[in-house]
Structures are given as structure tokens and as C-alpha cells.
Protein backbone atom coordinates (compact mmCIF):
# COMPACT_ATOMS: atom_id res chain seq x y z
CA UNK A 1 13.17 -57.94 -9.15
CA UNK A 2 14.92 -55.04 -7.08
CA UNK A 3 15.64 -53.26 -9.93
CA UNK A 4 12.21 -53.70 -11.35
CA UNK A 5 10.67 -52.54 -8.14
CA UNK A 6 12.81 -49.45 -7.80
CA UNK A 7 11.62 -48.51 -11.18
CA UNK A 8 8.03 -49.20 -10.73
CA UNK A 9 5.18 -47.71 -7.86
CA UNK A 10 5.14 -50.61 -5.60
CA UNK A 11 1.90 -51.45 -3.89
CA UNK A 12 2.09 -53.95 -0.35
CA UNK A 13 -0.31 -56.19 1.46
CA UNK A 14 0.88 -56.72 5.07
CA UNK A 15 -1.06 -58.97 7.54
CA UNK A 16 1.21 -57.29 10.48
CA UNK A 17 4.60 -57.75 9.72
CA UNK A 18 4.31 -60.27 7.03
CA UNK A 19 3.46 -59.30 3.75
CA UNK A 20 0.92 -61.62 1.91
CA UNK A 21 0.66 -59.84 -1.31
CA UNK A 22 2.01 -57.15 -3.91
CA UNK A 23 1.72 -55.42 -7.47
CA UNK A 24 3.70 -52.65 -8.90
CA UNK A 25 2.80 -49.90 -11.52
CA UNK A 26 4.68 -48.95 -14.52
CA UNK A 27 4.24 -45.55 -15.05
CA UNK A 28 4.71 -41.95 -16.77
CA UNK A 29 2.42 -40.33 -13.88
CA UNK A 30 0.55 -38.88 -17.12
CA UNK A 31 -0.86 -40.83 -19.45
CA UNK A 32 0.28 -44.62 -19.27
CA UNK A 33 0.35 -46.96 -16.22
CA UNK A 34 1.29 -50.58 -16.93
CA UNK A 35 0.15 -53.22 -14.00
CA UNK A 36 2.39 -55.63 -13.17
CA UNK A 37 3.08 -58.52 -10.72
CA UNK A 38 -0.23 -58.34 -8.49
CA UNK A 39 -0.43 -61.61 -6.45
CA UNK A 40 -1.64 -62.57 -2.66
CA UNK A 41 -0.07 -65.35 -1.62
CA UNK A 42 -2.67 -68.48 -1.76
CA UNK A 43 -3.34 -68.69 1.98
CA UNK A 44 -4.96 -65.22 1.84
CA UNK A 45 -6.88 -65.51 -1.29
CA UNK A 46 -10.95 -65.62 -1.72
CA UNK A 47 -10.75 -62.69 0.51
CA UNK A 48 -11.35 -59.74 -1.71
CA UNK A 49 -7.01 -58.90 -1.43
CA UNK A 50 -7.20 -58.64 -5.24
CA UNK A 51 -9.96 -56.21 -5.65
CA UNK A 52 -9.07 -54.19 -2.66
CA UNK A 53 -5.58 -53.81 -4.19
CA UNK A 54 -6.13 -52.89 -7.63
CA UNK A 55 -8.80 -50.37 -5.93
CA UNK A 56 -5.75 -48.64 -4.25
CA UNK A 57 -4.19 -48.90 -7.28
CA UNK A 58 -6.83 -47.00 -9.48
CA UNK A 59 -7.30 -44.43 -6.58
CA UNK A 60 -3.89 -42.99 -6.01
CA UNK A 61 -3.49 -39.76 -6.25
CA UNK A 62 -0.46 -39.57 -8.42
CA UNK A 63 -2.30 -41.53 -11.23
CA UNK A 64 -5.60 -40.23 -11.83
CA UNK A 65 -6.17 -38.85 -15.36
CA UNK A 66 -4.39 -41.26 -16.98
CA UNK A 67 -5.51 -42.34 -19.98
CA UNK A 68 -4.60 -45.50 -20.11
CA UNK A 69 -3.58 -48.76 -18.24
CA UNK A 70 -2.11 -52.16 -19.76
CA UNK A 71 -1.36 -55.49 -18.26
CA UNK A 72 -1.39 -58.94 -19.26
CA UNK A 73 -3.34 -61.98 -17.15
CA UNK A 74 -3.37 -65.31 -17.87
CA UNK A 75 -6.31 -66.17 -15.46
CA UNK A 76 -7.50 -63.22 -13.33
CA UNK A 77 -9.71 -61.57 -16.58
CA UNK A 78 -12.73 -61.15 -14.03
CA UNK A 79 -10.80 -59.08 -11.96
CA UNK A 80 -9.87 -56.74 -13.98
CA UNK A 81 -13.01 -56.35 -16.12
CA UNK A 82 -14.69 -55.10 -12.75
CA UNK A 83 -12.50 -52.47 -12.74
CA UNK A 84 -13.11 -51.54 -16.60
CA UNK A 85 -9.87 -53.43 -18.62
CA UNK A 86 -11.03 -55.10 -21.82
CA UNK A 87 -9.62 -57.49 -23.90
CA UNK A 88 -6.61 -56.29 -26.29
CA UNK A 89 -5.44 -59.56 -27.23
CA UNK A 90 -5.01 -63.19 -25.96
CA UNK A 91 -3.52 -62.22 -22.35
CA UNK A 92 -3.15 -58.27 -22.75
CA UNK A 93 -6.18 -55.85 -21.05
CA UNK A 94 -6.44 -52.42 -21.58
CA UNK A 95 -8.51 -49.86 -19.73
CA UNK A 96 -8.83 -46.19 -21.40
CA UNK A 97 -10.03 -43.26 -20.34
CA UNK A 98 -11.51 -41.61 -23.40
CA UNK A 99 -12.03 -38.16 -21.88
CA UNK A 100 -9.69 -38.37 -18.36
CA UNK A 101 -9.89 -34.51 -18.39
CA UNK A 102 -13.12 -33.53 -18.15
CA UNK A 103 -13.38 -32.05 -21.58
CA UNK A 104 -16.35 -32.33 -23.92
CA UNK A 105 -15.82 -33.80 -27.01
């Protein structure tokens, strides 16, 4: 998981010092992002953790106009279809930006 992490954009939830929750990006910084590993421990759930993080996610800096973002879910498909993924197979979600530039078509 270290090595993972070190090669990923790690995102943290902290309650103070204790750290209740985390997900880490996958990512050329230019056109692909893959989310991976987003969990909040099951203490601090049905509190919005989920949304808020992939919302801080989806808003860094570093990662807008990319055109697309992958993960795979075997339960949390509601979550990510309110940020705009869609079904691309049994357990894999896609969300693409068809003009992330600005560009008319």
C-alpha cells in the first residue's frame, strides 16, 4: 500500500488526529485520473464523508480538464453517478469530459 500511495495523489479525512477515511488518484495530471481506494471508516459513515471527498477530489486544481476518470465499485454506484460516472461495465464507471477545454465542436 506504501508504494501504491507514493505513486498515487492521496486524499485524507482526519477527525483531529485520527484519520477516518481516504482515497487516492491515479493520474497523468492531463487526461486520465483513475479513483481508487475511497473508504470512511464505518463509524463515520451516513455523514456525507463520501461525497465531500470525491468533491475535493473533482475540484483540485492539478486535475481539472481531464478528460476522463475510471474506477470500479462494487456497491457505492449512487455515489458516483452524482458526480457524473456512468456505467462501463459490471463494476467499472467512467466519467468523460467530452469538451474539458472549452472548445466548440
Amino acid at each position: 500500500m506504501r508504494r501504491a500511495i507514493e505513486h498515487s495523489l492521496p486524499f485524507g479525512l482526519y477527525r483531529g488526529d485520527e484519520q477516518v477515511g481516504f482515497a487516492r488518484l491515479v493520474t497523468d495530471y492531463a487526461v486520465f485520473a483513475y479513483v481508487g481506494d475511497v473508504l470512511v471508516l464505518p463509524a463515520h459513515r451516513g455523514r456525507g464523508l463520501s461525497k465531500w471527498l470525491m468533491e475535493a477530489m473533482l475540484a483540485h486544481p492539478d486535475l481539472k480538464g481531464l478528460r476522463r476518470w475510471n474506477l470500479a465499485t462494487r456497491d457505492a454506484h449512487e455515489l458516483y453517478r452524482r458526480f457524473g460516472f456512468e456505467s462501463a461495465g459490471s463494476n467499472t464507471m467512467d466519467r468523460v469530459e467530452p469538451n474539458p477545454y472549452g472548445r466548440r465542436s
